[in-house]
PDB file of N, CA and C in Angstrom:
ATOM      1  N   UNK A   1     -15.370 255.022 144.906  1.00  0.00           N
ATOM      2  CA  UNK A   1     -15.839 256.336 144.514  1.00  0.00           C
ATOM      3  C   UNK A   1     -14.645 257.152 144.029  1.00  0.00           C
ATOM      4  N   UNK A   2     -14.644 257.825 143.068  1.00  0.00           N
ATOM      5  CA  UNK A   2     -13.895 258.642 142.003  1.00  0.00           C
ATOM      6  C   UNK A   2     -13.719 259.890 142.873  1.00  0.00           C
ATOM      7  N   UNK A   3     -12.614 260.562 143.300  1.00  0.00           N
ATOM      8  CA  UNK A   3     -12.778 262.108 143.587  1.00  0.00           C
ATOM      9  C   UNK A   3     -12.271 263.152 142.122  1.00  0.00           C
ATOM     10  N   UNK A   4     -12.854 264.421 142.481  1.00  0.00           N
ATOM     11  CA  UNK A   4     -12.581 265.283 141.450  1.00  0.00           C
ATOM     12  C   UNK A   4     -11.753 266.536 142.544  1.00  0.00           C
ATOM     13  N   UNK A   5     -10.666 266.620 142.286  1.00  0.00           N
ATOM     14  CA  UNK A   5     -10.158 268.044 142.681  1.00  0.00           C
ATOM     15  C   UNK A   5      -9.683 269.441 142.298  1.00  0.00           C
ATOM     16  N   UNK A   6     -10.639 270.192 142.934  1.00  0.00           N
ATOM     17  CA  UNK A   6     -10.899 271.609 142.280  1.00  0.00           C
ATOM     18  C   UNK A   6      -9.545 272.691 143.139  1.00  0.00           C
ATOM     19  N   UNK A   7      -9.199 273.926 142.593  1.00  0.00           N
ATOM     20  CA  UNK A   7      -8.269 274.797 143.015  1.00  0.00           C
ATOM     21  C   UNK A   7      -8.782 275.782 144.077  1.00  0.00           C
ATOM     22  N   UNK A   8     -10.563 276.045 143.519  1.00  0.00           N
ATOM     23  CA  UNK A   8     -10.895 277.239 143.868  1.00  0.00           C
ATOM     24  C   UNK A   8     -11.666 276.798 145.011  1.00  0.00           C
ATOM     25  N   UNK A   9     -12.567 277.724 145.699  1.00  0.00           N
ATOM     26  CA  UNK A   9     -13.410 277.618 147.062  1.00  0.00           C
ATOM     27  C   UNK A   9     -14.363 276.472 146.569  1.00  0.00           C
ATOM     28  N   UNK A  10     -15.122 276.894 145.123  1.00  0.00           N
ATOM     29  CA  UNK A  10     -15.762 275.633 144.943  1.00  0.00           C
ATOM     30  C   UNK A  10     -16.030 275.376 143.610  1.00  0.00           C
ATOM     31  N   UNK A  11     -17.092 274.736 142.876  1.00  0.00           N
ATOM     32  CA  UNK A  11     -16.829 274.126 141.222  1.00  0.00           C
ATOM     33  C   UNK A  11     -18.352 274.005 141.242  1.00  0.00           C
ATOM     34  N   UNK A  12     -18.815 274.741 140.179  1.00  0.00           N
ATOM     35  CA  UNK A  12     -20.645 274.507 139.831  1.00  0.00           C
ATOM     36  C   UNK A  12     -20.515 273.226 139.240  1.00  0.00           C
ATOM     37  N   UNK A  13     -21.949 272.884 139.706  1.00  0.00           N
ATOM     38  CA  UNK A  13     -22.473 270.923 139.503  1.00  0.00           C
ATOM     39  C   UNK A  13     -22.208 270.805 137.577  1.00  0.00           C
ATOM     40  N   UNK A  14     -22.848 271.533 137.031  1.00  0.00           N
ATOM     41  CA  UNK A  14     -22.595 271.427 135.473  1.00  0.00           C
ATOM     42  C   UNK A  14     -21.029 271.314 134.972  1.00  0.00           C
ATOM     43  N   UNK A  15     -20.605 272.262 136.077  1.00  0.00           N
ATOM     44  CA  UNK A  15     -18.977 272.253 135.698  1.00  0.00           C
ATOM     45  C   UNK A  15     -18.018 270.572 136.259  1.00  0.00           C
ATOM     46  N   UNK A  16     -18.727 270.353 137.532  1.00  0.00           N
ATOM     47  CA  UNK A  16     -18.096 269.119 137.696  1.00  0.00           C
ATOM     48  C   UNK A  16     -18.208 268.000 136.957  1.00  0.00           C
ATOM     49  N   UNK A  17     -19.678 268.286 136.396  1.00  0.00           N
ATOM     50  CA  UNK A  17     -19.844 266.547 135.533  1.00  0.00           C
ATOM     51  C   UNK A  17     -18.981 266.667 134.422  1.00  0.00           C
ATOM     52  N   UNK A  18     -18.512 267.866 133.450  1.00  0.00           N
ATOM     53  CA  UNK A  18     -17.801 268.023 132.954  1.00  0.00           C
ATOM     54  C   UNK A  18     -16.206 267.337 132.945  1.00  0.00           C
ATOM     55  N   UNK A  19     -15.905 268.050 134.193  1.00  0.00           N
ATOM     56  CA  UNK A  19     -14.810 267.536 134.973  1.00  0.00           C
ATOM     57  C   UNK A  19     -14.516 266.003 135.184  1.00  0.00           C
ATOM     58  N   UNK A  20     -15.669 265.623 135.676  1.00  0.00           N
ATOM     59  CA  UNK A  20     -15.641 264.010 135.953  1.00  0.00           C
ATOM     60  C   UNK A  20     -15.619 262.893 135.009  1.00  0.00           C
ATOM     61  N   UNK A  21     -16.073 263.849 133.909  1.00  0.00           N
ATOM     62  CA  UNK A  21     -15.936 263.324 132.447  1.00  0.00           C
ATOM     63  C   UNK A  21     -17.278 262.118 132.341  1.00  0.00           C
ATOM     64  N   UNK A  22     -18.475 262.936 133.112  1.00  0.00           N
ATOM     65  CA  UNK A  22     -19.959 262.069 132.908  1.00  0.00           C
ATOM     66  C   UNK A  22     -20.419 262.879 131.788  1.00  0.00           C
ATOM     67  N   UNK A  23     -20.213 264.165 131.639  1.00  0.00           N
ATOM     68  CA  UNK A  23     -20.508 265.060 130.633  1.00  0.00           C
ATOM     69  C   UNK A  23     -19.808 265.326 129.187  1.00  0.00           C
ATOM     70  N   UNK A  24     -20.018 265.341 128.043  1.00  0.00           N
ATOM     71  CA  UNK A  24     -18.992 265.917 127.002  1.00  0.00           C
ATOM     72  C   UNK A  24     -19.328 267.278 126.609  1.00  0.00           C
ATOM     73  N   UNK A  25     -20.261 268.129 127.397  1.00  0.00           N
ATOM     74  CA  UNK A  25     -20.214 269.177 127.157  1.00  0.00           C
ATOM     75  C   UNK A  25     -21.448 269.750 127.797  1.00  0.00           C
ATOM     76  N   UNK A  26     -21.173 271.017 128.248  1.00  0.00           N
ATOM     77  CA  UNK A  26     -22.137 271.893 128.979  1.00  0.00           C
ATOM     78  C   UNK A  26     -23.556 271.930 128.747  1.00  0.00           C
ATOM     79  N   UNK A  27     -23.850 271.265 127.394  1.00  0.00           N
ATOM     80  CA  UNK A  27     -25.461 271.346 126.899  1.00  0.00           C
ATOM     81  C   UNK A  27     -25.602 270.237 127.372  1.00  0.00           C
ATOM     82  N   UNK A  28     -24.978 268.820 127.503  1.00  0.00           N
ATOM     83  CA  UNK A  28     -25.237 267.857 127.951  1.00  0.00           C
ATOM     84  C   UNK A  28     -25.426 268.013 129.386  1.00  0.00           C
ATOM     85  N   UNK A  29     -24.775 268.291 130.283  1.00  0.00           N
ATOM     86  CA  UNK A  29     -24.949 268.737 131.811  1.00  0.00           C
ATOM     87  C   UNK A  29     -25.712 269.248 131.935  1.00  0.00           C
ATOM     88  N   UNK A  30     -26.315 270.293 131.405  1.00  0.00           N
ATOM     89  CA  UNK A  30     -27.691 270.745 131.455  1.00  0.00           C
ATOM     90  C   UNK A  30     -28.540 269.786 131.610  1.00  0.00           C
ATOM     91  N   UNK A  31     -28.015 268.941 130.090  1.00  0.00           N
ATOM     92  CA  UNK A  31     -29.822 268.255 129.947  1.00  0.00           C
ATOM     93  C   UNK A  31     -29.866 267.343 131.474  1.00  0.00           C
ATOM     94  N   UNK A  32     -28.609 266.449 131.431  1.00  0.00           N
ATOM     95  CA  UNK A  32     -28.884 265.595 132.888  1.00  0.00           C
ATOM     96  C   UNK A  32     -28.888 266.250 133.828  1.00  0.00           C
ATOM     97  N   UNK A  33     -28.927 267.369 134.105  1.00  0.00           N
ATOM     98  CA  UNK A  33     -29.112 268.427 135.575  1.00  0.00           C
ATOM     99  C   UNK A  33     -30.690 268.416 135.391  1.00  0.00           C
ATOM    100  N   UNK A  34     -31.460 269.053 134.379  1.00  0.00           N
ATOM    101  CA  UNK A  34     -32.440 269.066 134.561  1.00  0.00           C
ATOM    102  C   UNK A  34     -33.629 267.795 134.480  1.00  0.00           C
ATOM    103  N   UNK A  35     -33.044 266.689 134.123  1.00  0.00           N
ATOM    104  CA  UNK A  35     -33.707 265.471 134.114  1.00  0.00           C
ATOM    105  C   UNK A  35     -33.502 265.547 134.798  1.00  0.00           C
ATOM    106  N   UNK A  36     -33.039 265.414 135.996  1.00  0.00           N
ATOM    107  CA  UNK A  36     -33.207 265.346 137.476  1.00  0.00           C
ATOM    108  C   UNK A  36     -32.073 263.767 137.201  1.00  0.00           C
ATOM    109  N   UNK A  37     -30.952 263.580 136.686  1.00  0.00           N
ATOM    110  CA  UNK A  37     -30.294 262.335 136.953  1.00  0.00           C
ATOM    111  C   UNK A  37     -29.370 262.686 138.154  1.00  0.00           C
ATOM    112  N   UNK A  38     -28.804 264.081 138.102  1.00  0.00           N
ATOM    113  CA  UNK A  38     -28.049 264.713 139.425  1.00  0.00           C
ATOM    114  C   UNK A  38     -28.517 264.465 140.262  1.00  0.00           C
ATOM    115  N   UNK A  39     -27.680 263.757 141.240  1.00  0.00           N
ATOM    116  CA  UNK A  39     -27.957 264.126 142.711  1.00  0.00           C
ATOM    117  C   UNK A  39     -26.580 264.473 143.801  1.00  0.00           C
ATOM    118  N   UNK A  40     -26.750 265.481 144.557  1.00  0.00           N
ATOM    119  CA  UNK A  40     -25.889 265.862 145.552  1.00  0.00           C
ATOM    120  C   UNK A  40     -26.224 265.577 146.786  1.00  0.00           C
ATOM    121  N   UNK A  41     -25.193 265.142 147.015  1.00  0.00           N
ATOM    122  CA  UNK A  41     -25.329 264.478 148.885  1.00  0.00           C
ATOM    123  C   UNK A  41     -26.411 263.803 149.033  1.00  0.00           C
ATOM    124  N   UNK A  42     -27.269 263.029 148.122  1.00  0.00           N
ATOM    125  CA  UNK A  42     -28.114 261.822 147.970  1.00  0.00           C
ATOM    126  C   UNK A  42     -29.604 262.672 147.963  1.00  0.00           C
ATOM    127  N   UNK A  43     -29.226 263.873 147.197  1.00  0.00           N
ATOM    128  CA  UNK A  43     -30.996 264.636 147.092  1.00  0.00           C
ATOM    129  C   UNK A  43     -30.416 265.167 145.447  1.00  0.00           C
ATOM    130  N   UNK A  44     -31.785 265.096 144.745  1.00  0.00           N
ATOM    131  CA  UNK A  44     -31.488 265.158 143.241  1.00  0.00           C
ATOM    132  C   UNK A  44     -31.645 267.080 143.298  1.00  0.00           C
ATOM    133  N   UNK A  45     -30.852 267.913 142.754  1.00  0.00           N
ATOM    134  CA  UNK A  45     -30.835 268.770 142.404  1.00  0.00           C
ATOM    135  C   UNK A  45     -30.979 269.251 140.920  1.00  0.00           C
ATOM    136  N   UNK A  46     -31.755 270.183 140.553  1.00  0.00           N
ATOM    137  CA  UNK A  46     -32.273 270.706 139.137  1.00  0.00           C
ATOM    138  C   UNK A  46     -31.014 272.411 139.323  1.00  0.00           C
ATOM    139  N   UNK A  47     -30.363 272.331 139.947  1.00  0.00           N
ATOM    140  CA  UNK A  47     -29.203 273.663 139.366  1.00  0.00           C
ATOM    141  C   UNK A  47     -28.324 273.089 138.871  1.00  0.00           C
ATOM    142  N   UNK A  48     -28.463 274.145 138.135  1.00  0.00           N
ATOM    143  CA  UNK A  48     -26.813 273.836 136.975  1.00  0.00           C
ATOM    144  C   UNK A  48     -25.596 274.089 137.692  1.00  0.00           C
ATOM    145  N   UNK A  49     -26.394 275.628 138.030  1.00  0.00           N
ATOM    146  CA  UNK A  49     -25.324 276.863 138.923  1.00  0.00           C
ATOM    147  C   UNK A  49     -25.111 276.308 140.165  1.00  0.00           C
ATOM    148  N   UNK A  50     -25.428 275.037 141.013  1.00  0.00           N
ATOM    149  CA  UNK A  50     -25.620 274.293 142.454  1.00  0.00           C
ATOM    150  C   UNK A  50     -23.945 274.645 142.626  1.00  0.00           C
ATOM    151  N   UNK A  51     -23.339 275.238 143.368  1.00  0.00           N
ATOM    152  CA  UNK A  51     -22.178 275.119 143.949  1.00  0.00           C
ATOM    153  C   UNK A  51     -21.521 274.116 145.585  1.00  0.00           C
ATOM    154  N   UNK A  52     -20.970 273.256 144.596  1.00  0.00           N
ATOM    155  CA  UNK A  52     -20.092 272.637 145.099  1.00  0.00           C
ATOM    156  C   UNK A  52     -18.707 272.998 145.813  1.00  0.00           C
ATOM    157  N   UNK A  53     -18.626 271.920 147.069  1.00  0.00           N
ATOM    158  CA  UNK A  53     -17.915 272.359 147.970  1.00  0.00           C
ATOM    159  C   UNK A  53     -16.773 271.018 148.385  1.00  0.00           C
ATOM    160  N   UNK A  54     -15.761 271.260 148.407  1.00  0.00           N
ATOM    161  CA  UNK A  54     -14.961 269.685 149.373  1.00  0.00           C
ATOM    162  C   UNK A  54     -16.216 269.337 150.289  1.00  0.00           C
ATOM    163  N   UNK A  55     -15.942 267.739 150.279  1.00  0.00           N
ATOM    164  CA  UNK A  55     -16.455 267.107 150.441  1.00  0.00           C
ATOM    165  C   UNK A  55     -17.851 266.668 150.218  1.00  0.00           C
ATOM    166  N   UNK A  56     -18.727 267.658 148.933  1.00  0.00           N
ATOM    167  CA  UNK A  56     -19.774 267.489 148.785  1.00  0.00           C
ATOM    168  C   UNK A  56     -19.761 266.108 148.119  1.00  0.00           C
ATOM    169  N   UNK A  57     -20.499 264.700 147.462  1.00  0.00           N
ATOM    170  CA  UNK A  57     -21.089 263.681 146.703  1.00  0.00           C
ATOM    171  C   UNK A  57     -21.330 264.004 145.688  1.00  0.00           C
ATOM    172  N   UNK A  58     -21.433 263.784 144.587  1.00  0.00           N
ATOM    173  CA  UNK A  58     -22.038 263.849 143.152  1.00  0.00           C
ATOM    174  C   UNK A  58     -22.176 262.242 142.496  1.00  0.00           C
ATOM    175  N   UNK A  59     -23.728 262.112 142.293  1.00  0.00           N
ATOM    176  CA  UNK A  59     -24.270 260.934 141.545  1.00  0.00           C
ATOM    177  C   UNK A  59     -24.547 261.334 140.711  1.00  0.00           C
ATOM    178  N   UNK A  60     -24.693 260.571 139.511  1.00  0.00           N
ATOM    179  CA  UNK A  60     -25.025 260.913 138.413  1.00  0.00           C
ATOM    180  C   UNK A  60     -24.839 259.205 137.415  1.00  0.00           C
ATOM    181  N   UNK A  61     -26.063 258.951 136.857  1.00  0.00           N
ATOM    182  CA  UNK A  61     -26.425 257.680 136.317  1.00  0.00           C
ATOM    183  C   UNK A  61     -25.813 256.399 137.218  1.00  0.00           C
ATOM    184  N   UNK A  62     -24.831 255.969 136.652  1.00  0.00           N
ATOM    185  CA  UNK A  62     -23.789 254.637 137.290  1.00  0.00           C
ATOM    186  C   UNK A  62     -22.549 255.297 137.806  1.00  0.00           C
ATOM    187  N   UNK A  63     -22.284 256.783 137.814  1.00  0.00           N
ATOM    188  CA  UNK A  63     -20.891 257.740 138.454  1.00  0.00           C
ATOM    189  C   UNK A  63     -20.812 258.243 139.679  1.00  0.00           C
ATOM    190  N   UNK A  64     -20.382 258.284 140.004  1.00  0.00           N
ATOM    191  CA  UNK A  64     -19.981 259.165 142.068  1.00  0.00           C
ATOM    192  C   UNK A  64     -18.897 259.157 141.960  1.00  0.00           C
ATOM    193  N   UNK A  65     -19.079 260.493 142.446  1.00  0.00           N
ATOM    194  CA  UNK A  65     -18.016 261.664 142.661  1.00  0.00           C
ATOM    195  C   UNK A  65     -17.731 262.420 144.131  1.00  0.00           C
ATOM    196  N   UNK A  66     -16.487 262.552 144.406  1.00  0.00           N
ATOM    197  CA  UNK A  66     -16.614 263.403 145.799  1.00  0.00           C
ATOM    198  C   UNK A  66     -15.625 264.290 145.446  1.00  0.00           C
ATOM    199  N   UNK A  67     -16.088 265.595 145.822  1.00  0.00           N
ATOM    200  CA  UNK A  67     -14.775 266.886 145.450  1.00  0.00           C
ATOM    201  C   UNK A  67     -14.404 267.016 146.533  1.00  0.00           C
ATOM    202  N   UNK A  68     -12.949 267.189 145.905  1.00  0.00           N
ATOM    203  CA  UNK A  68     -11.207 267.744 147.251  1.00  0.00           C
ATOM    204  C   UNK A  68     -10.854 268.539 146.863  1.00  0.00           C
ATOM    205  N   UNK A  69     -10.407 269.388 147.922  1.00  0.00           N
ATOM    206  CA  UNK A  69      -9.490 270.495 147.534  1.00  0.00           C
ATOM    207  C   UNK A  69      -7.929 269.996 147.188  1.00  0.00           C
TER     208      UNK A  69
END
């Protein structure tokens, strides 16, 4: 599993796939946020805005992700 590490308290889900480089751009994160391909901590979430925390999971198609501070 891939980690992503953020500076701040925490990193919105649209912003991480970005980050993780599952996304090439914010309209794309959208679209797979709202297809429901996201999932956090193994439950599919439809927010874009979902704020992420250390140690939260991020799935997404064949990707997982865990954010560190």
């Amino acid at each position: 599993m891939e980690t992503i590490t953020i500076r701040d308290e925490f990193i919105k889900l649209g912003q991480a796939l970005k980050l993780a480089g599952i996304a090439e751009s914010g309209v794309e994160a959208k679209e797979m946020i709202l297809n429901g391909e996201a999932k956090v901590n193994g439950e599919v979430d439809l927010r874009r805005g979902r704020k992420l925390y250390p140690g939260d999971e991020v799935e997404c198609g064949n990707s997982k992700f865990k954010v560190t501070k």
